[in-house]
N, C-alpha and C. Protein backbone atom coordinates (compact mmCIF):
# COMPACT_ATOMS: atom_id res chain seq x y z
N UNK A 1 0.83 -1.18 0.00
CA UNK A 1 0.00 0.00 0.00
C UNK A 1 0.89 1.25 0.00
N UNK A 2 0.34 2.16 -0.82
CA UNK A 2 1.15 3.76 -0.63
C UNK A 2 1.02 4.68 -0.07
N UNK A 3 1.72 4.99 0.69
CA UNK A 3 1.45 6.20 1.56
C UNK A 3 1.38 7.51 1.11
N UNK A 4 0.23 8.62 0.38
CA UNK A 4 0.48 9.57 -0.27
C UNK A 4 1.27 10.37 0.60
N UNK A 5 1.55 10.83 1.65
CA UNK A 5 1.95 11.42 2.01
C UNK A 5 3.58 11.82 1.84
N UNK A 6 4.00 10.47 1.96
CA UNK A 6 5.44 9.92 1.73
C UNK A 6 5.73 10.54 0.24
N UNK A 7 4.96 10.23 -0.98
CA UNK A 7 4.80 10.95 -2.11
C UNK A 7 5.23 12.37 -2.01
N UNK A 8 4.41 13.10 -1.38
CA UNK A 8 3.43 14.42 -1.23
C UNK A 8 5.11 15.02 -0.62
N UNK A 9 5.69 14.83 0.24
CA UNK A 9 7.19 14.87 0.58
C UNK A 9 8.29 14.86 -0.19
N UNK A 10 8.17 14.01 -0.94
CA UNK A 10 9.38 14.22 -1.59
C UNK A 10 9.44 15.34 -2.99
N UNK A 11 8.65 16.29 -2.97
CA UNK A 11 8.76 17.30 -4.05
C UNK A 11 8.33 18.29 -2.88
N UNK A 12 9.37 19.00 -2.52
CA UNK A 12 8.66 20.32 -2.21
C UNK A 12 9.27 21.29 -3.13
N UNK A 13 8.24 22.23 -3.40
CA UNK A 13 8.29 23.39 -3.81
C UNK A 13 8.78 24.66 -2.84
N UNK A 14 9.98 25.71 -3.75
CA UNK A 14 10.18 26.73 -3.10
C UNK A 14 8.84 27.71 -2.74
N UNK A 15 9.64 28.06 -1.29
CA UNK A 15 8.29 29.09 -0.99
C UNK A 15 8.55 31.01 -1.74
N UNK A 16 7.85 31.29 -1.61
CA UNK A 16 7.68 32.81 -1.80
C UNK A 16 8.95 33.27 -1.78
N UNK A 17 9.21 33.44 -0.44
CA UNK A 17 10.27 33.79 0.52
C UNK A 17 11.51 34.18 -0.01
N UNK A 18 11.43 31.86 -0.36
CA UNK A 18 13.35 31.83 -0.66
C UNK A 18 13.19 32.37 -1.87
N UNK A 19 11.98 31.68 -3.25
CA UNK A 19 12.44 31.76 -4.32
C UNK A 19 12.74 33.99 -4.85
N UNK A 20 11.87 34.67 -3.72
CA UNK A 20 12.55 36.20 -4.34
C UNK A 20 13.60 36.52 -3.70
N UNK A 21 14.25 35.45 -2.55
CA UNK A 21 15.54 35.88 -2.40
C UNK A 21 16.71 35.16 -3.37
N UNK A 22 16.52 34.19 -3.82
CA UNK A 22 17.10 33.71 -4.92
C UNK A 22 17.00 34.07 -6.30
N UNK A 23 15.97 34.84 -6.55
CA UNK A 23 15.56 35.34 -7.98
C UNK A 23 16.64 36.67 -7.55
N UNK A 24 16.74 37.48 -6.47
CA UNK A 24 17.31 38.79 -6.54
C UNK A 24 19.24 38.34 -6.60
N UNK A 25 19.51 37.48 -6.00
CA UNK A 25 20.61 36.47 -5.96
C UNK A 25 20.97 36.56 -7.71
N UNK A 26 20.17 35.57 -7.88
CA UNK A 26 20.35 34.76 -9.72
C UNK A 26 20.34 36.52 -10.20
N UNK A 27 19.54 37.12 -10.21
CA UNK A 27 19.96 39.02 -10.79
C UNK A 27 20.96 39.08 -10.81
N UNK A 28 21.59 39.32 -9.68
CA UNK A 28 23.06 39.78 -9.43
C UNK A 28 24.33 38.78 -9.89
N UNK A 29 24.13 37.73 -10.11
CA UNK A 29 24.66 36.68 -10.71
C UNK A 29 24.70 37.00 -12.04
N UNK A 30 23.29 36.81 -12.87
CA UNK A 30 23.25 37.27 -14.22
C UNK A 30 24.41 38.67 -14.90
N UNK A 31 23.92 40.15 -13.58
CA UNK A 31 24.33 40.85 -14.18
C UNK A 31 25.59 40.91 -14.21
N UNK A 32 26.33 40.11 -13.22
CA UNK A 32 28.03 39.80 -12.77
C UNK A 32 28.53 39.20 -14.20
N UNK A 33 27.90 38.34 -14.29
CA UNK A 33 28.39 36.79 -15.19
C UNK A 33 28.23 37.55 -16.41
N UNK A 34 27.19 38.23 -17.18
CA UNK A 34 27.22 39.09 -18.27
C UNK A 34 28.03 39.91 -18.59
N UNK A 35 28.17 40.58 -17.62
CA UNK A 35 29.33 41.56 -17.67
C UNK A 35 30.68 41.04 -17.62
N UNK A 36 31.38 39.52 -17.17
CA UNK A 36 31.91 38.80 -17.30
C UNK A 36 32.69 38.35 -18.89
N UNK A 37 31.70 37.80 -18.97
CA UNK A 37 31.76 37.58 -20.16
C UNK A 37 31.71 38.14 -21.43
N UNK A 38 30.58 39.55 -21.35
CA UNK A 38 31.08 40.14 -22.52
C UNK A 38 32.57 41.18 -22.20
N UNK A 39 32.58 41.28 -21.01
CA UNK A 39 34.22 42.22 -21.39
C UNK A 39 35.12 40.84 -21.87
N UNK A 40 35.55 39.41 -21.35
CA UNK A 40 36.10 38.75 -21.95
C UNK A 40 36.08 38.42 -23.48
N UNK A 41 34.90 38.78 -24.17
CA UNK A 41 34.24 38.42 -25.53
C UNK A 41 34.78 39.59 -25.89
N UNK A 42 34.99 40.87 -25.42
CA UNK A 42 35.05 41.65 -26.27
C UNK A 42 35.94 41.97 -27.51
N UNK A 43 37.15 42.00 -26.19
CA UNK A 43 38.70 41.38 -27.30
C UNK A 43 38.69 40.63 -28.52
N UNK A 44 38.23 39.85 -28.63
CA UNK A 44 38.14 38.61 -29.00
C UNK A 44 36.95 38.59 -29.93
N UNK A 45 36.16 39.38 -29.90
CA UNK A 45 35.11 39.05 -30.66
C UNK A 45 35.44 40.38 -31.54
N UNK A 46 36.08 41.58 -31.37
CA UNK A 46 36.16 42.86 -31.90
C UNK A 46 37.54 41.78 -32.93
N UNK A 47 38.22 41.22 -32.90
CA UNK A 47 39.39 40.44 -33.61
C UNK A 47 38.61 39.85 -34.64
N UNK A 48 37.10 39.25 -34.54
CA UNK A 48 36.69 38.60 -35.76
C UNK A 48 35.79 40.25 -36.10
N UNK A 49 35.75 41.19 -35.76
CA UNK A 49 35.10 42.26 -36.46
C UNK A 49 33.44 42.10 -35.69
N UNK A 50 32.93 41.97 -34.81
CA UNK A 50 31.45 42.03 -34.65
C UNK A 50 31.80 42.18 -32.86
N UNK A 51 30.16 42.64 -32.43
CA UNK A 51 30.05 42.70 -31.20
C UNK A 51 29.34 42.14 -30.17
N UNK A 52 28.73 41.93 -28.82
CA UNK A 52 28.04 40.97 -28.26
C UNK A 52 26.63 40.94 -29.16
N UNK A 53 25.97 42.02 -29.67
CA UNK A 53 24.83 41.79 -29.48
C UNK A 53 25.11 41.52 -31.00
N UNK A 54 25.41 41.73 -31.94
CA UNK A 54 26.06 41.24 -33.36
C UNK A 54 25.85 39.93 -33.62
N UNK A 55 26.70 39.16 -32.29
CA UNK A 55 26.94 37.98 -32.00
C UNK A 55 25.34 37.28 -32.09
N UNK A 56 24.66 37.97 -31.02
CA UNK A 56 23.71 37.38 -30.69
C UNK A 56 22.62 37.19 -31.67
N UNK A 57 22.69 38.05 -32.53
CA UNK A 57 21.75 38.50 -33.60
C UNK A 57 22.50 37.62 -34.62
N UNK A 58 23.47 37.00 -34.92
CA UNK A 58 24.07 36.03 -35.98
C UNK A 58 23.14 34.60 -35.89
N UNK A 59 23.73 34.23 -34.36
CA UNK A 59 23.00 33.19 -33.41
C UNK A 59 21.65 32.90 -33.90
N UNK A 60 20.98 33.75 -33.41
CA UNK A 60 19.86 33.99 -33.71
C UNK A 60 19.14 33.57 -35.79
N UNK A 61 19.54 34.27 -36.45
CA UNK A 61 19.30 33.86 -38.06
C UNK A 61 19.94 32.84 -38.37
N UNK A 62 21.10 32.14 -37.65
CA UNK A 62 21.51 30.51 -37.88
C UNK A 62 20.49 29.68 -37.33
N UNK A 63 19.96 29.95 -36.13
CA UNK A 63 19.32 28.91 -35.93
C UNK A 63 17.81 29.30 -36.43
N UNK A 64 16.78 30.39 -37.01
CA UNK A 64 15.95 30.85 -37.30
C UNK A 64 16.06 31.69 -38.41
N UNK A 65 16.50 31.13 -39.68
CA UNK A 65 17.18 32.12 -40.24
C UNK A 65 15.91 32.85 -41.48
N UNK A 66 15.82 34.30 -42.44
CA UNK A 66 14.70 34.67 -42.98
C UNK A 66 13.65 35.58 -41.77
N UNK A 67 14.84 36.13 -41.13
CA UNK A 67 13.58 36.46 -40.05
C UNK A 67 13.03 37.94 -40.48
N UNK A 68 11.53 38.83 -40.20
CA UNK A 68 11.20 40.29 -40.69
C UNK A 68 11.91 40.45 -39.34
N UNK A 69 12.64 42.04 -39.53
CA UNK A 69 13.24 42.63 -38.68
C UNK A 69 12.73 42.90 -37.59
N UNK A 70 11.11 42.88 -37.72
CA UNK A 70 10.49 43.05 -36.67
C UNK A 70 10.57 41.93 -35.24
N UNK A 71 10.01 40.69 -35.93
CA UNK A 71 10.69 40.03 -35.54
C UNK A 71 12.23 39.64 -34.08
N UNK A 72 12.82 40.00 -35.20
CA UNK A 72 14.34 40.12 -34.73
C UNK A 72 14.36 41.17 -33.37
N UNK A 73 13.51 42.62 -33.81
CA UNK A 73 14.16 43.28 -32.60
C UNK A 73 12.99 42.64 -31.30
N UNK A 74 12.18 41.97 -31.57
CA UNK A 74 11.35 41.72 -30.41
C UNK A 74 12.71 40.25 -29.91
N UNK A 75 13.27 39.30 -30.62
CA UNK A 75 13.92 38.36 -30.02
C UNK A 75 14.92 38.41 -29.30
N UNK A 76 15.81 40.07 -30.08
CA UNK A 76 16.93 40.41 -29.34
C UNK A 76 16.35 41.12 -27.88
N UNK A 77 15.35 41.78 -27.88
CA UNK A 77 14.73 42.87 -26.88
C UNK A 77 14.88 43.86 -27.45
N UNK A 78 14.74 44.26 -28.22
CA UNK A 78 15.53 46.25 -28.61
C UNK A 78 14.27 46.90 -29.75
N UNK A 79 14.23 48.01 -29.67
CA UNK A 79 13.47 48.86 -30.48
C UNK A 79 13.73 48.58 -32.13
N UNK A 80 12.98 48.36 -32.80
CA UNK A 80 13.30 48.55 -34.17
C UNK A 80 14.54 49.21 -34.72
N UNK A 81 14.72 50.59 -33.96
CA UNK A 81 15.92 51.40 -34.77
C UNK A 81 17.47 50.95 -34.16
N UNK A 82 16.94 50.19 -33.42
CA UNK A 82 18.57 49.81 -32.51
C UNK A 82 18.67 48.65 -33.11
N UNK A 83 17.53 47.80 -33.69
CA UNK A 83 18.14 46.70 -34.52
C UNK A 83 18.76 46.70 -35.97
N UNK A 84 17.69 47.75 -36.58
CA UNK A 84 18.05 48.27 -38.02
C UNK A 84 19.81 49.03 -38.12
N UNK A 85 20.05 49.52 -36.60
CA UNK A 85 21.61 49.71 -36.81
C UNK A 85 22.62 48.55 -36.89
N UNK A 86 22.63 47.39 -35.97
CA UNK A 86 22.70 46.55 -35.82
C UNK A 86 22.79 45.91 -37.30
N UNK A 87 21.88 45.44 -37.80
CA UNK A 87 21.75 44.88 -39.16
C UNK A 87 22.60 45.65 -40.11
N UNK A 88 22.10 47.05 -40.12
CA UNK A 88 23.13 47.91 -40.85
C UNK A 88 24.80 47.31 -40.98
N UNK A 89 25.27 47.50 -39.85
CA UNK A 89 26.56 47.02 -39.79
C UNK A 89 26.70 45.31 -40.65
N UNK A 90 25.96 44.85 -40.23
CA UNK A 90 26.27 43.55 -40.22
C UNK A 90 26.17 43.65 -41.68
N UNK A 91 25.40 44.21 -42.57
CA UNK A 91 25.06 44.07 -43.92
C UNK A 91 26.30 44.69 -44.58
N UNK A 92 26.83 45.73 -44.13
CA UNK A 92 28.02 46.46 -44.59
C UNK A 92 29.23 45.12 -44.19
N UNK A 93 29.38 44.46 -43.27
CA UNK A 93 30.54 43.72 -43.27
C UNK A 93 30.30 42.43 -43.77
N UNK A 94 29.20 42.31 -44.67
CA UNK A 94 28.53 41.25 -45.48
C UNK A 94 28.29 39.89 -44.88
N UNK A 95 27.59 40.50 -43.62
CA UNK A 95 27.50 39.18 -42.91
C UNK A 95 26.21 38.78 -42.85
N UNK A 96 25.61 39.29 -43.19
CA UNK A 96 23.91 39.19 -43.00
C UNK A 96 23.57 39.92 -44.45
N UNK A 97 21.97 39.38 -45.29
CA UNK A 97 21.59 40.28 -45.93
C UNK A 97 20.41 40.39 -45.84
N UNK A 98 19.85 42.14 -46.07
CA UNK A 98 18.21 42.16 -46.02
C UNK A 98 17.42 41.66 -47.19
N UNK A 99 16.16 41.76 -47.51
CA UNK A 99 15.90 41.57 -48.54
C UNK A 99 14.43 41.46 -48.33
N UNK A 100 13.01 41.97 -48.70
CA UNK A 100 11.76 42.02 -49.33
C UNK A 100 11.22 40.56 -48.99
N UNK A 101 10.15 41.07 -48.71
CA UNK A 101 8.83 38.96 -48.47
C UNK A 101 8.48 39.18 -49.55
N UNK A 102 8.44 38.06 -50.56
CA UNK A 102 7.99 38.06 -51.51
C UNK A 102 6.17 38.14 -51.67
N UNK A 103 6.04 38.21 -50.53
CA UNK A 103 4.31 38.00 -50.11
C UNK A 103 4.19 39.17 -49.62
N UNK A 104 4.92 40.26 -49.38
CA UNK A 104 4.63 41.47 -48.62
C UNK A 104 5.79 42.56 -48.36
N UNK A 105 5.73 43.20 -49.70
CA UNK A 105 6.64 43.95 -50.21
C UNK A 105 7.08 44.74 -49.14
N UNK A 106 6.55 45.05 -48.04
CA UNK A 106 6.61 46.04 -46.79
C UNK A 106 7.55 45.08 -45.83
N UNK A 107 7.57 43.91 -45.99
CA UNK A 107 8.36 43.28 -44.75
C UNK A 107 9.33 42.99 -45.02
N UNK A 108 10.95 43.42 -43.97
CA UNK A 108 12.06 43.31 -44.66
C UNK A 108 12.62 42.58 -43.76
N UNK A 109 13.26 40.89 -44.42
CA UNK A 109 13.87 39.83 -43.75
C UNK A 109 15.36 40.04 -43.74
N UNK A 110 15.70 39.07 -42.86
CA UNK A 110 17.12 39.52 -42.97
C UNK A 110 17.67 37.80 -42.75
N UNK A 111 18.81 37.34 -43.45
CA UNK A 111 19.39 35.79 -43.41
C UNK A 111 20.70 36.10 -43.37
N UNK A 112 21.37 35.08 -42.71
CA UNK A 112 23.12 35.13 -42.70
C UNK A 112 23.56 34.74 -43.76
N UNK A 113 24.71 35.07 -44.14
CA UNK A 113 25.37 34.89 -44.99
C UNK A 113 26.48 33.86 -45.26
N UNK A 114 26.81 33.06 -45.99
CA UNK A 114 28.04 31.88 -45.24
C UNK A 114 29.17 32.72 -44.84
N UNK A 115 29.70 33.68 -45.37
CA UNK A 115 30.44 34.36 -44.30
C UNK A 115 29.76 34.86 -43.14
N UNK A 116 29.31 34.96 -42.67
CA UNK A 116 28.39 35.41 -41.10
C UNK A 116 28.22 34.42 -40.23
N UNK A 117 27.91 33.10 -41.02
CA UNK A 117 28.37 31.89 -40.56
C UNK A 117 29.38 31.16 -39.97
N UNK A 118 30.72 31.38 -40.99
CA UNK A 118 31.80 31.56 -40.95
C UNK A 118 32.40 32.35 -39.56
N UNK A 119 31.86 33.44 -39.56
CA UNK A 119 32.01 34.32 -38.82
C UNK A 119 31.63 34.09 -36.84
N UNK A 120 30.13 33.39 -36.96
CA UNK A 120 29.43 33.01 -36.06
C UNK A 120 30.32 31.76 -35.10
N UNK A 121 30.53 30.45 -36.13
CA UNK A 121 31.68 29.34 -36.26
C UNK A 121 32.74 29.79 -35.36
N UNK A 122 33.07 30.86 -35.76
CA UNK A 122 34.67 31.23 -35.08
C UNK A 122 33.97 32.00 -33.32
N UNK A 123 33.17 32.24 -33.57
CA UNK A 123 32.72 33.33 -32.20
C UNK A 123 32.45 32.40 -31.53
N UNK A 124 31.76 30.90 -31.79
CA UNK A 124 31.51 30.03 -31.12
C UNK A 124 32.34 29.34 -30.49
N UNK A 125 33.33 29.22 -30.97
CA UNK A 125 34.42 28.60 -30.77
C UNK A 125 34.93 29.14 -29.86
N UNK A 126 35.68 30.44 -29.74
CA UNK A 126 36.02 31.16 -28.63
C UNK A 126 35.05 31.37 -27.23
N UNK A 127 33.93 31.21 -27.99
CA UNK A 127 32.81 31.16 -26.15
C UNK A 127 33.42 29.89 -25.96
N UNK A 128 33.23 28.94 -26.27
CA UNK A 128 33.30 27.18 -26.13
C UNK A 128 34.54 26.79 -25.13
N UNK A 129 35.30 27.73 -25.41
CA UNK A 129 37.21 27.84 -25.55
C UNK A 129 37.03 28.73 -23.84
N UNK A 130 36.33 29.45 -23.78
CA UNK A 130 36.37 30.05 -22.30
C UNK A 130 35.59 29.41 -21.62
N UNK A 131 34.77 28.78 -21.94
CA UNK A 131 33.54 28.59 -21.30
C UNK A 131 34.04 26.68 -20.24
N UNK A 132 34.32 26.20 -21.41
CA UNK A 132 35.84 24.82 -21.27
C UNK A 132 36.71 25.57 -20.14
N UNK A 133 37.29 26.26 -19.84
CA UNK A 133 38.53 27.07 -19.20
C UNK A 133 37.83 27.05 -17.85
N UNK A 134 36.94 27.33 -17.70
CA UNK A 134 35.53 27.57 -16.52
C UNK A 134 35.03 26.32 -15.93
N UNK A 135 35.27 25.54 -16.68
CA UNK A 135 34.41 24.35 -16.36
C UNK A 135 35.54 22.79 -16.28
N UNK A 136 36.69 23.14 -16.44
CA UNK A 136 38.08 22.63 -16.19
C UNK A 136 38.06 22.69 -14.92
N UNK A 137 37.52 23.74 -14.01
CA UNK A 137 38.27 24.36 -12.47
C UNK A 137 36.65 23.98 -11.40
N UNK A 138 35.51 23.09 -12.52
CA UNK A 138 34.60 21.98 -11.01
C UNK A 138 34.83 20.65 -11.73
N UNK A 139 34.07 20.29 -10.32
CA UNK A 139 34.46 18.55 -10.20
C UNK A 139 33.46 18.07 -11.56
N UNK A 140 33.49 16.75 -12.14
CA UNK A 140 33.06 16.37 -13.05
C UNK A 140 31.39 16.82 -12.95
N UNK A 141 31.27 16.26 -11.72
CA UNK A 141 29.88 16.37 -10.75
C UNK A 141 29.19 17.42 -10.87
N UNK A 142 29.61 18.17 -10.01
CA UNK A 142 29.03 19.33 -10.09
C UNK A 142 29.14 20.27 -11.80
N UNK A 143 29.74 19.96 -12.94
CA UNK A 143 29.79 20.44 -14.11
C UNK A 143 28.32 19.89 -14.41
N UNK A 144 28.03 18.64 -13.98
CA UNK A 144 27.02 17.79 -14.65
C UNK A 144 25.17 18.86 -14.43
N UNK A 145 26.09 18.58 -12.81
CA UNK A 145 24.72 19.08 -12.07
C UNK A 145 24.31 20.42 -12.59
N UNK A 146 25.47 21.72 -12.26
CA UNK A 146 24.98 22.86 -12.69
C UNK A 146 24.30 22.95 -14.46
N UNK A 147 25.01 22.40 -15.26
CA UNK A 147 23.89 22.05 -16.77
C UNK A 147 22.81 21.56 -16.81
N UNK A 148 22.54 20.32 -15.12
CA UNK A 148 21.22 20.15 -15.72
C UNK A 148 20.38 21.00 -14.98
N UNK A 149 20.34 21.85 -14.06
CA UNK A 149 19.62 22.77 -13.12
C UNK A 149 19.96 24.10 -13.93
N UNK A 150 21.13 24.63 -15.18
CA UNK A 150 20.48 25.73 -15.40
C UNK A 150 19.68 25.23 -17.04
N UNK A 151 19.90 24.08 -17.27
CA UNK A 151 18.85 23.55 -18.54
C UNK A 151 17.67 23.96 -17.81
N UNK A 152 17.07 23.27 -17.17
CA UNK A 152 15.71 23.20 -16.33
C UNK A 152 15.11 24.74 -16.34
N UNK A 153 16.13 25.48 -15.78
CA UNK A 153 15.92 27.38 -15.13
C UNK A 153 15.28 27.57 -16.53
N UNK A 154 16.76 27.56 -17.60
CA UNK A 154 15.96 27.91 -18.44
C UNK A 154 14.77 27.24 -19.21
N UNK A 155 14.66 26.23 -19.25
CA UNK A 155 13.45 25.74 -19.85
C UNK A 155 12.19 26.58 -19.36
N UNK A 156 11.89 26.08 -17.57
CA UNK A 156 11.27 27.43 -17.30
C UNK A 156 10.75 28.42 -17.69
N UNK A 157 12.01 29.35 -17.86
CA UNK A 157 12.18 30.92 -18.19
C UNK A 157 11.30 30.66 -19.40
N UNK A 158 11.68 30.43 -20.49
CA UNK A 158 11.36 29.88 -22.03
C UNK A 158 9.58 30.04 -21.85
N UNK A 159 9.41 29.17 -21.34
CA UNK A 159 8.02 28.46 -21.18
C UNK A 159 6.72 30.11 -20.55
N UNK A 160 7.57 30.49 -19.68
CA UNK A 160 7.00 31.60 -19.08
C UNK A 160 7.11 32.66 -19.94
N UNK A 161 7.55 33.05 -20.43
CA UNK A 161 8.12 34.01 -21.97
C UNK A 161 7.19 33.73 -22.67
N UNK A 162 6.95 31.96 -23.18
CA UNK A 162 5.87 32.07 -24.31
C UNK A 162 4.77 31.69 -23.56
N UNK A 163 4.20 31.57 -22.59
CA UNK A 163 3.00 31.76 -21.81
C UNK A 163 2.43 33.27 -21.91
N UNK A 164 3.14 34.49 -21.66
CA UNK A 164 2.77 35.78 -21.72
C UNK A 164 2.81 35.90 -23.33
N UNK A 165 3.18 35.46 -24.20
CA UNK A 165 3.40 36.11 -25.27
C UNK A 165 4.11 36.36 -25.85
N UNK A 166 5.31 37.07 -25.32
CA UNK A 166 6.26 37.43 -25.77
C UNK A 166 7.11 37.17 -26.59
């Protein structure tokens, strides 16, 4: 026979409490670790010619590629005109190109380019290359653990994002 209770125990859920003292925690983490990383990226990513959010916006049309700009600035977060600069560049260093919906002369897509690719390839590599450097200095264990608890976070996050809409 089963004891629900015994069940009912072994999942507890964070309360209120901890999880906004840990959400303000994971903040300050985020904004540490970001800032982390893009001053390390910067060097290094200004050497292949592009910048974090460049980066991110490459990322982005490799794995979703043909996207309307509109689109794009809602995925990156940014206003239309902060993406259209963005793209700008990228189109001038022929890494990306715009181009017309053939269904809707008003909507303007934008796809990588195999150099942008090329380009992306190498940026990846260098995150991969620090990111390895980071993950050299925990135990096998805990490498395992923290991937699958921030997979999960983010899955989460993801899920709550496209629950509102966004």
């Amino acid at each position: 026979m089963c004891n629900t209770n015994i069940l009912r125990d072994e999942v507890r859920f964070m309360n209120q409490e901890k999880a906004r003292k840990y959400a303000k925690e994971l903040e300050d983490l985020f904004t540490v670790g970001l800032r982390a990383f893009q001053g390390q990226d910067h060097a290094k990513l200004d050497g292949l010619g592009i910048t974090f959010p460049q980066l991110i916006l490459l990322r982005i049309l490799s794995n979703e590629p043909n996207q309307p700009m509109r689109s794009l600035a809602g995925k990156l977060g940014l206003g239309l005109p902060a993406t259209t600069g963005i793209v700008g560049r990228l189109v001038k260093a022929g890494l990306v190109r715009r181009h017309r919906d053939r269904r809707d002369r008003r909507v303007v897509r934008v796809s990588i380019t195999s150099k942008g690719s090329g380009v992306l390839a190498r940026a990846v590599k260098v995150r991969q290359k620090e990111a390895t450097a980071i993950l050299l200095k925990m135990e096998e264990n805990e490498g395992k653990e923290f991937l699958r608890l921030l997979t999960k976070f983010l899955r989460l996050a993801v899920a709550e994002v496209e629950k509102r809409g966004v």
